[in-house]
PDB file of N, CA and C in Angstrom:
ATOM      1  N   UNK A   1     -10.477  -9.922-135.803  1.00  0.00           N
ATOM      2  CA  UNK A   1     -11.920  -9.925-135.780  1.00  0.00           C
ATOM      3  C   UNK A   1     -12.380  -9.454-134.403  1.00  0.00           C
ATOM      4  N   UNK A   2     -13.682  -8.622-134.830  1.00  0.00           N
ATOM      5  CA  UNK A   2     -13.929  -8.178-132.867  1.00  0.00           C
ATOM      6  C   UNK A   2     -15.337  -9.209-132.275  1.00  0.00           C
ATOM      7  N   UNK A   3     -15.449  -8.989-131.564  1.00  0.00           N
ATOM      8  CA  UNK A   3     -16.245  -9.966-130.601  1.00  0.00           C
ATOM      9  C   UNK A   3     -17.874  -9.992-131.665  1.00  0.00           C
ATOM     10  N   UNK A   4     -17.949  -8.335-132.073  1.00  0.00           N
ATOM     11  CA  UNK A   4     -19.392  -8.149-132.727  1.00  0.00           C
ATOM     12  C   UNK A   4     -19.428  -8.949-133.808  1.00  0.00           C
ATOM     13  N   UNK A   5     -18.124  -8.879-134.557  1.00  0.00           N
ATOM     14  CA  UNK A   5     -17.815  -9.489-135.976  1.00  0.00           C
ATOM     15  C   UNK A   5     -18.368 -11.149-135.799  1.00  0.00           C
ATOM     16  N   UNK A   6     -17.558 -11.903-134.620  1.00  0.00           N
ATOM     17  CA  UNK A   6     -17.879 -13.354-134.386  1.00  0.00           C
ATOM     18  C   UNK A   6     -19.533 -13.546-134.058  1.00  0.00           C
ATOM     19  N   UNK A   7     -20.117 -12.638-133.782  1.00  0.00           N
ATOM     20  CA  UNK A   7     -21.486 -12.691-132.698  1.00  0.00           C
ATOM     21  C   UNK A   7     -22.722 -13.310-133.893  1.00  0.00           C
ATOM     22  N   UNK A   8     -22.043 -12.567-135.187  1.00  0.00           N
ATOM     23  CA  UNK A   8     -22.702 -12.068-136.374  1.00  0.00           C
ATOM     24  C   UNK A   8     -23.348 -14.172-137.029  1.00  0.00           C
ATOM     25  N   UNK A   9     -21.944 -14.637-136.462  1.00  0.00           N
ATOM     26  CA  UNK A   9     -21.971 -15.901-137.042  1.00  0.00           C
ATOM     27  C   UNK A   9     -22.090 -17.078-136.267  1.00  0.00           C
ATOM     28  N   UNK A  10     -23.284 -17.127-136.376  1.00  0.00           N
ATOM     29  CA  UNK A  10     -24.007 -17.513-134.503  1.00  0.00           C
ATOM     30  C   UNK A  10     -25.398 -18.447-135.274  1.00  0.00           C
ATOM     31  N   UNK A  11     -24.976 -18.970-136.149  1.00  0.00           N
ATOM     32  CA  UNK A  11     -26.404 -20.075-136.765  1.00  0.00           C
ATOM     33  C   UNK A  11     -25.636 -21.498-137.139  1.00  0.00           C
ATOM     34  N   UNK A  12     -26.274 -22.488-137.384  1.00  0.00           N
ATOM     35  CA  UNK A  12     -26.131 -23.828-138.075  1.00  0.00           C
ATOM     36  C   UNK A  12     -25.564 -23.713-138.752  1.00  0.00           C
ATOM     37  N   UNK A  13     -25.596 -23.258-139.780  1.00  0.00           N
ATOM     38  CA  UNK A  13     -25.128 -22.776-141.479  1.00  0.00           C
ATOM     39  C   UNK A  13     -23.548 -21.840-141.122  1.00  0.00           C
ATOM     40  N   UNK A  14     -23.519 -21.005-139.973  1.00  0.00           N
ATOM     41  CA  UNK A  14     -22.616 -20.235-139.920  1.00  0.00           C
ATOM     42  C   UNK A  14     -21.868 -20.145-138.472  1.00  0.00           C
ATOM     43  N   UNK A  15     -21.082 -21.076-138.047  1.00  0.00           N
ATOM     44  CA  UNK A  15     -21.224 -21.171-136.762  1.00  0.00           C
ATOM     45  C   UNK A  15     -19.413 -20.845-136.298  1.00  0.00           C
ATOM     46  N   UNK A  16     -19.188 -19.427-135.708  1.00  0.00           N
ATOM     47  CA  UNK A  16     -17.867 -19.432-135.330  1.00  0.00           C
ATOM     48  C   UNK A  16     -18.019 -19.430-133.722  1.00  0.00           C
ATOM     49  N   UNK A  17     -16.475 -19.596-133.018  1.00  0.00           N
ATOM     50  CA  UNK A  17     -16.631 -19.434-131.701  1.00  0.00           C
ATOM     51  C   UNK A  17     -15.236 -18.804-131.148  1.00  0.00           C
ATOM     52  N   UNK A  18     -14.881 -18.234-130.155  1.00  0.00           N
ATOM     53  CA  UNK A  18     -13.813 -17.485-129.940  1.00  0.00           C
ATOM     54  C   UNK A  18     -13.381 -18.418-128.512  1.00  0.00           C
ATOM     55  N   UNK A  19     -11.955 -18.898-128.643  1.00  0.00           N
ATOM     56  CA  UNK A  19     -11.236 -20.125-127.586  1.00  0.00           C
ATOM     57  C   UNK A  19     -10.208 -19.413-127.481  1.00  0.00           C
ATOM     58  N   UNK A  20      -9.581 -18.645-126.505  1.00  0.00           N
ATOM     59  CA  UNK A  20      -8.302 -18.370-125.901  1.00  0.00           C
ATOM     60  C   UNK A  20      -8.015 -17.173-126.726  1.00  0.00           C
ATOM     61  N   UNK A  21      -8.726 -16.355-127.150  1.00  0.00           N
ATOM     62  CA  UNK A  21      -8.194 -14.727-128.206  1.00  0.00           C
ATOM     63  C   UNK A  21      -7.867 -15.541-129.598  1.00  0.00           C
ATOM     64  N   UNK A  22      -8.759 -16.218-130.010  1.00  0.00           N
ATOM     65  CA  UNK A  22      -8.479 -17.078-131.292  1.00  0.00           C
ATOM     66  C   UNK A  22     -10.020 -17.332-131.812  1.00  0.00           C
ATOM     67  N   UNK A  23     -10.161 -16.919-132.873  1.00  0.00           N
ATOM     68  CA  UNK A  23     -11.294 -17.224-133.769  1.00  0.00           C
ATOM     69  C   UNK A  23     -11.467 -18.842-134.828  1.00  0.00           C
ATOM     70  N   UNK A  24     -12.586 -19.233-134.365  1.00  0.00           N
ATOM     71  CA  UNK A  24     -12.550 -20.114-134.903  1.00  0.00           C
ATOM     72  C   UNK A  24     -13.801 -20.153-136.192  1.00  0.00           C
ATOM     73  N   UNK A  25     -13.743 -21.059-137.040  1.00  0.00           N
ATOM     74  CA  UNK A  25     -15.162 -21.074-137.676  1.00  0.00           C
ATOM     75  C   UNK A  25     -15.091 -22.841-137.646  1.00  0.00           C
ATOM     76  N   UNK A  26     -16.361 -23.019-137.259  1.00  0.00           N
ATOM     77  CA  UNK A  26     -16.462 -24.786-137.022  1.00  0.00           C
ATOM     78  C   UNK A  26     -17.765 -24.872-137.489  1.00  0.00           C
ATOM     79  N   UNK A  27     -18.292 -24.128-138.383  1.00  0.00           N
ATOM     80  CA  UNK A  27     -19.589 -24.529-139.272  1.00  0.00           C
ATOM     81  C   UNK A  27     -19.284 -26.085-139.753  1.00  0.00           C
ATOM     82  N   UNK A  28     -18.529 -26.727-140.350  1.00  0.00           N
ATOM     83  CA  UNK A  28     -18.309 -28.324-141.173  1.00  0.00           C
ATOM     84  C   UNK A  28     -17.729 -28.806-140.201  1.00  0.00           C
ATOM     85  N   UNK A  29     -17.480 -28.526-139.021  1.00  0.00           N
ATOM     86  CA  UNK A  29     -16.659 -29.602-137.940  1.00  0.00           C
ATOM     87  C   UNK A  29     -17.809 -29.590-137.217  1.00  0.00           C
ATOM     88  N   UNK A  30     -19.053 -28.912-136.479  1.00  0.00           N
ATOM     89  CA  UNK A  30     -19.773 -29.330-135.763  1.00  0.00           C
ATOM     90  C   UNK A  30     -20.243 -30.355-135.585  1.00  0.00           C
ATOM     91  N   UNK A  31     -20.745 -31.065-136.779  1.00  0.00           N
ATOM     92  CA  UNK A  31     -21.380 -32.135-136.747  1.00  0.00           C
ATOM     93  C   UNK A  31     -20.860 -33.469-136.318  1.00  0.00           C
ATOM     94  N   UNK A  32     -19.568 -32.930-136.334  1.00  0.00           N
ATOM     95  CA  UNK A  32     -18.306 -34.250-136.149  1.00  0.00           C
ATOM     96  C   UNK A  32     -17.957 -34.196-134.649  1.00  0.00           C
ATOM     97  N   UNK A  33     -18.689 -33.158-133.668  1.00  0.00           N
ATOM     98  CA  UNK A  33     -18.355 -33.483-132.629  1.00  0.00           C
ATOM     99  C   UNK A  33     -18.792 -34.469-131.390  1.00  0.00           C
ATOM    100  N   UNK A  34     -17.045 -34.581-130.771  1.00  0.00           N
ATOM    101  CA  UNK A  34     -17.958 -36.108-130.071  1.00  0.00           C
ATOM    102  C   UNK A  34     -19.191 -35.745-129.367  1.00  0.00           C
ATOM    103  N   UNK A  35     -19.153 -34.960-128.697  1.00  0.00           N
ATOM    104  CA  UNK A  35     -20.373 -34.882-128.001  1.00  0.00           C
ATOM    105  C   UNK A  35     -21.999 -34.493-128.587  1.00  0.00           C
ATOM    106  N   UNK A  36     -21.782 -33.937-129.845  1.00  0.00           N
ATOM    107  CA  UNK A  36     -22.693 -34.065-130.746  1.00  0.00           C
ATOM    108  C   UNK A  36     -22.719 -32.515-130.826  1.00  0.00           C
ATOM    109  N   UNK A  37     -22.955 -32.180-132.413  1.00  0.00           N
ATOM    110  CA  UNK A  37     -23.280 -30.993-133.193  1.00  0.00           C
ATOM    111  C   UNK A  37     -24.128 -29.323-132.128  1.00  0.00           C
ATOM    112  N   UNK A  38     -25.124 -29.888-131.609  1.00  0.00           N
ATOM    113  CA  UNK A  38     -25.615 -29.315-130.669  1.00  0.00           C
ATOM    114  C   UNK A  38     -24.660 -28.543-129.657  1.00  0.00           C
ATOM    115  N   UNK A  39     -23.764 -29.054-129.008  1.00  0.00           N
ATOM    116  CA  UNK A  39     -22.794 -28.446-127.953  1.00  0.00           C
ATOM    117  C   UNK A  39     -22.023 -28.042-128.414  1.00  0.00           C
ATOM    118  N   UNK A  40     -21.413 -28.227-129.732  1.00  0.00           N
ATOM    119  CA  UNK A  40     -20.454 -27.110-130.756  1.00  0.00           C
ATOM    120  C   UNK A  40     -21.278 -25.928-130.843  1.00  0.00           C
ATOM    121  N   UNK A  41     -22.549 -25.830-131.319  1.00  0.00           N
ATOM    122  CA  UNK A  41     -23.219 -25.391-131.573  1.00  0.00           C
ATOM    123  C   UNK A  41     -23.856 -23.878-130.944  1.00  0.00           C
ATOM    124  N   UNK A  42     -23.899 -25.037-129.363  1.00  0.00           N
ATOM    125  CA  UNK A  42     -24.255 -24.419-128.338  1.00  0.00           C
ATOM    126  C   UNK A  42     -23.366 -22.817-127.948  1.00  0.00           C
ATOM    127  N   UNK A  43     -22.160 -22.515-128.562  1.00  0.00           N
ATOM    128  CA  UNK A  43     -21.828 -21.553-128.437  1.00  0.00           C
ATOM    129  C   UNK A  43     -21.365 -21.034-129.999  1.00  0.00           C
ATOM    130  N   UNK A  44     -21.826 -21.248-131.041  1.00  0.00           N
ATOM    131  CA  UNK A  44     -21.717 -20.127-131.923  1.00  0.00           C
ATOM    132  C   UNK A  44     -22.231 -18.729-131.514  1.00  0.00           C
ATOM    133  N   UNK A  45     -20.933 -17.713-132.114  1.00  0.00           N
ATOM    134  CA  UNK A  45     -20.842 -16.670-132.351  1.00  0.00           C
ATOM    135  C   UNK A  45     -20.256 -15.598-130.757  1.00  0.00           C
ATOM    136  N   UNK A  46     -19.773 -16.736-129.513  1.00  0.00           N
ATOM    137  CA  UNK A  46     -19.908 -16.321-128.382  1.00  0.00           C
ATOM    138  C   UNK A  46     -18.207 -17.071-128.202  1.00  0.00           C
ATOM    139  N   UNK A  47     -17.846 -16.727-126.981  1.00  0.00           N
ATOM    140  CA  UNK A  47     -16.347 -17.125-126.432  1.00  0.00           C
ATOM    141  C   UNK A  47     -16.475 -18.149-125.677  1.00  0.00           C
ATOM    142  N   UNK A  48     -16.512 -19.306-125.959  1.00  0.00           N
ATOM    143  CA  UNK A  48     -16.205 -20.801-125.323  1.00  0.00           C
ATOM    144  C   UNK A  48     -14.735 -21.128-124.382  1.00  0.00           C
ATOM    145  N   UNK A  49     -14.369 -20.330-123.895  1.00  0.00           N
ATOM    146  CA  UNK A  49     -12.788 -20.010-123.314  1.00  0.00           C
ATOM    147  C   UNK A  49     -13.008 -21.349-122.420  1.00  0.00           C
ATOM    148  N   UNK A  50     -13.668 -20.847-121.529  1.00  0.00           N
ATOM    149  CA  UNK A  50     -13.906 -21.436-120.449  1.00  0.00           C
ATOM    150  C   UNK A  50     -14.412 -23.448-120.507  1.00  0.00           C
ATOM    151  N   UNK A  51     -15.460 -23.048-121.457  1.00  0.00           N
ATOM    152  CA  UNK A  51     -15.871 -24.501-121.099  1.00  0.00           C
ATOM    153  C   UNK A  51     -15.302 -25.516-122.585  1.00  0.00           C
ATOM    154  N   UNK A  52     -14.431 -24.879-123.617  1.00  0.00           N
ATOM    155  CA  UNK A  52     -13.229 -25.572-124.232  1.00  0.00           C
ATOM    156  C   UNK A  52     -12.548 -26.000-123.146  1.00  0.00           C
ATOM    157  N   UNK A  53     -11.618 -25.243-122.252  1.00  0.00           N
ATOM    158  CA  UNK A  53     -10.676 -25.673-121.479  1.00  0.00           C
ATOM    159  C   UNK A  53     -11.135 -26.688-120.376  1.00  0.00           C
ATOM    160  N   UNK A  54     -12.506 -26.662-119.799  1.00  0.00           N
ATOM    161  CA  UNK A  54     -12.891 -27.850-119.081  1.00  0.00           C
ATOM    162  C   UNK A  54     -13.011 -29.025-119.619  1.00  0.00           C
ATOM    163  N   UNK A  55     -13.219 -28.980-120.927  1.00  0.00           N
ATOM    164  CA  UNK A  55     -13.484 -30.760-121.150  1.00  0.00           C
ATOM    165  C   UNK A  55     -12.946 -30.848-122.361  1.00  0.00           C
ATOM    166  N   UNK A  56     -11.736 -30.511-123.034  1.00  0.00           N
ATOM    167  CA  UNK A  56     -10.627 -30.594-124.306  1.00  0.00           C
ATOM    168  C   UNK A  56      -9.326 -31.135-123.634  1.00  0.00           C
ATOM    169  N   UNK A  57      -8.882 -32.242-124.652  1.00  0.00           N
ATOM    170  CA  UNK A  57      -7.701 -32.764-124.282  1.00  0.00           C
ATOM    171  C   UNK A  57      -6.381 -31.784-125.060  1.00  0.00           C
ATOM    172  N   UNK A  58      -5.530 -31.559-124.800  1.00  0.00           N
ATOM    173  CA  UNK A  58      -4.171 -31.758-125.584  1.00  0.00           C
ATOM    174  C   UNK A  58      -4.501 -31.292-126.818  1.00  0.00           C
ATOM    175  N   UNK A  59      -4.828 -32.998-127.113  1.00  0.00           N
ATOM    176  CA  UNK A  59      -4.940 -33.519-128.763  1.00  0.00           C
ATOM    177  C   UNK A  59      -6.097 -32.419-129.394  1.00  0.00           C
ATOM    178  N   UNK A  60      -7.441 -32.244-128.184  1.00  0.00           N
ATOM    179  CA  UNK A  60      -8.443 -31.433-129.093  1.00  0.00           C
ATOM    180  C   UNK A  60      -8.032 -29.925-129.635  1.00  0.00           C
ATOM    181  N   UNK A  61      -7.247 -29.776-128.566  1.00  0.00           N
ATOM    182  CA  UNK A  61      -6.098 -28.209-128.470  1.00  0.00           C
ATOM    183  C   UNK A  61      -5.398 -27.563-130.098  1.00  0.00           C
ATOM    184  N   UNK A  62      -4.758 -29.118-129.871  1.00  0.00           N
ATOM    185  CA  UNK A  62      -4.201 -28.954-131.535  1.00  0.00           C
ATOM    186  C   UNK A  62      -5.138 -29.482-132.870  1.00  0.00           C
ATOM    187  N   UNK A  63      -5.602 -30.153-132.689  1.00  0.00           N
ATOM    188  CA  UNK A  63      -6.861 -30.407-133.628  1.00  0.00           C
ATOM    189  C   UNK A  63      -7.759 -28.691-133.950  1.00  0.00           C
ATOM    190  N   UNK A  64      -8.179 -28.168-132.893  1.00  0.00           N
ATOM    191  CA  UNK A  64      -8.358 -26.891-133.553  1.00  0.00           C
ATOM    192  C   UNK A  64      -7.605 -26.259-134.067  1.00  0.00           C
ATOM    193  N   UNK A  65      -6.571 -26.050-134.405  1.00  0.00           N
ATOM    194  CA  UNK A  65      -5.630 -25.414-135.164  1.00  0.00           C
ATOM    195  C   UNK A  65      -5.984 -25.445-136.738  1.00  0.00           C
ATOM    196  N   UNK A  66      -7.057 -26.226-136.772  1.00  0.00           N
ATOM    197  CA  UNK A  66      -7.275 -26.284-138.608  1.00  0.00           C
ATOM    198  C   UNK A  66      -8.547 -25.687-138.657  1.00  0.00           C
ATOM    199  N   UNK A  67      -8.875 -24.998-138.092  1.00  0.00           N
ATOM    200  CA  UNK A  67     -10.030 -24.225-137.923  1.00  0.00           C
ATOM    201  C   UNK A  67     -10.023 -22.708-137.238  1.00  0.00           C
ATOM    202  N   UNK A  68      -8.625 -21.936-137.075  1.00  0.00           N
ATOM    203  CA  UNK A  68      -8.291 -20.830-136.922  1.00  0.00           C
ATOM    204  C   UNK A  68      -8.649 -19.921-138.074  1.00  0.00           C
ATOM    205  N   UNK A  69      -9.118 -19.171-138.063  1.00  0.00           N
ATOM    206  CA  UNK A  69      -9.321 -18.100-138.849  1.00  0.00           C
ATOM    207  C   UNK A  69      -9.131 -16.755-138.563  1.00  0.00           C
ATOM    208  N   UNK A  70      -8.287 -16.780-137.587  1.00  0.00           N
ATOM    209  CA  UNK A  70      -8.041 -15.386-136.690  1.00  0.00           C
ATOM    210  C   UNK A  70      -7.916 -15.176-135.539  1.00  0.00           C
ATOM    211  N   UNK A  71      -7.068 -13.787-134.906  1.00  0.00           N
ATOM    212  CA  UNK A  71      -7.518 -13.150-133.827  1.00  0.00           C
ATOM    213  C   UNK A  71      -8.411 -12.629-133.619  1.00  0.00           C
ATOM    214  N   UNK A  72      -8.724 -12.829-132.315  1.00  0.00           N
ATOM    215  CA  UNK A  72      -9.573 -11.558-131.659  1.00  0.00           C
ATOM    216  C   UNK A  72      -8.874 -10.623-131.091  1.00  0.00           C
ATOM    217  N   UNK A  73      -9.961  -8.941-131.869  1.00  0.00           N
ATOM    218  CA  UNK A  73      -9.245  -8.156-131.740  1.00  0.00           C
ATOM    219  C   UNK A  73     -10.674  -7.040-130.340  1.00  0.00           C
ATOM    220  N   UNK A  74      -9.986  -6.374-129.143  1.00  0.00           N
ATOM    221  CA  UNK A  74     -10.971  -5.798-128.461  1.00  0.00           C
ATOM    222  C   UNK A  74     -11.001  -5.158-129.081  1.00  0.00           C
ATOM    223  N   UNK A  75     -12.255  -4.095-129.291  1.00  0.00           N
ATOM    224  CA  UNK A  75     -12.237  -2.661-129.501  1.00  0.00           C
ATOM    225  C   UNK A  75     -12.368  -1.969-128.665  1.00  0.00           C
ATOM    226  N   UNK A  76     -12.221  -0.559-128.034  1.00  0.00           N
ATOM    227  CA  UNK A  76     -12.044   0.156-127.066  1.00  0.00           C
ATOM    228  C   UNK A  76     -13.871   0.008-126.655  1.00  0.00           C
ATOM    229  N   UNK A  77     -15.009  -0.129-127.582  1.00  0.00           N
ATOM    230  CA  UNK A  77     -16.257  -0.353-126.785  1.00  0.00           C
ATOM    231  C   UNK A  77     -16.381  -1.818-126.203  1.00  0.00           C
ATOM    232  N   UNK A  78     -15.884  -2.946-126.546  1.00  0.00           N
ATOM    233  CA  UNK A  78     -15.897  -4.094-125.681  1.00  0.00           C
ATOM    234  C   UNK A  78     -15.060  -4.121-124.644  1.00  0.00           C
ATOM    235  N   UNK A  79     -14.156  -3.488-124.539  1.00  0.00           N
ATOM    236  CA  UNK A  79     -13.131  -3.362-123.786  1.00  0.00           C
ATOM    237  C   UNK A  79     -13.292  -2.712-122.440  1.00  0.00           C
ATOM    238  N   UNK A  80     -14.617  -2.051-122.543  1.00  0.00           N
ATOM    239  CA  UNK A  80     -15.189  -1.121-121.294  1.00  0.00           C
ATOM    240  C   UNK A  80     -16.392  -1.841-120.393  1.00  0.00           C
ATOM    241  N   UNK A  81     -16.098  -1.529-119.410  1.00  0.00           N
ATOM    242  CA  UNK A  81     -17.157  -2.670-118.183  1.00  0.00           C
ATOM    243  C   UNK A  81     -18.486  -2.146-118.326  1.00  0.00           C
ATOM    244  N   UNK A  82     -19.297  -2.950-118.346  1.00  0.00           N
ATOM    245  CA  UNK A  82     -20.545  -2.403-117.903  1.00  0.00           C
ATOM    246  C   UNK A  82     -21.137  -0.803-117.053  1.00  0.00           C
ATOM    247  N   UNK A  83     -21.601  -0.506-117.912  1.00  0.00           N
ATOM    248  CA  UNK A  83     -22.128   1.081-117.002  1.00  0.00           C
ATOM    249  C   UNK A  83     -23.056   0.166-115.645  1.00  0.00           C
TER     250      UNK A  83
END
């Protein structure tokens, strides 16, 4: 999946997020999160790399594993820096 593909699914109803070159879809897990639905939320359709790895244990690490739905794949236009 490419970055545009995940971007697409960026609502309540449809909520994926991209953690470490790994696609997730956590539309039915949001609501279950500890910190509340909102901060799952808070990054549908965008790459949570960063602030997964600040505040996920271990356990949350592998707990996403049931919510993989793919790689992320670059395409040669995401792949290019800013003009």
């Amino acid at each position: 999946m490419t970055r545009a593909e995940v971007a697409r699914h960026n609502t309540r109803d449809d909520c994926w997020i991209i953690v470490s070159g790994k696609v997730y879809e956590i539309t039915a897990w949001a609501p279950h999160h500890p910190g509340g639905a909102g901060i799952a939320r808070i990054y549908a359709g965008k790459d949570a790399t960063a602030e997964f790895g600040d505040y996920h244990s271990a356990q949350a690490v592998a707990h996403m594993a049931h919510f993989c739905i793919g790689e992320l794949v670059e395409t040669s236009e995401e792949a290019k820096p800013p003009a």
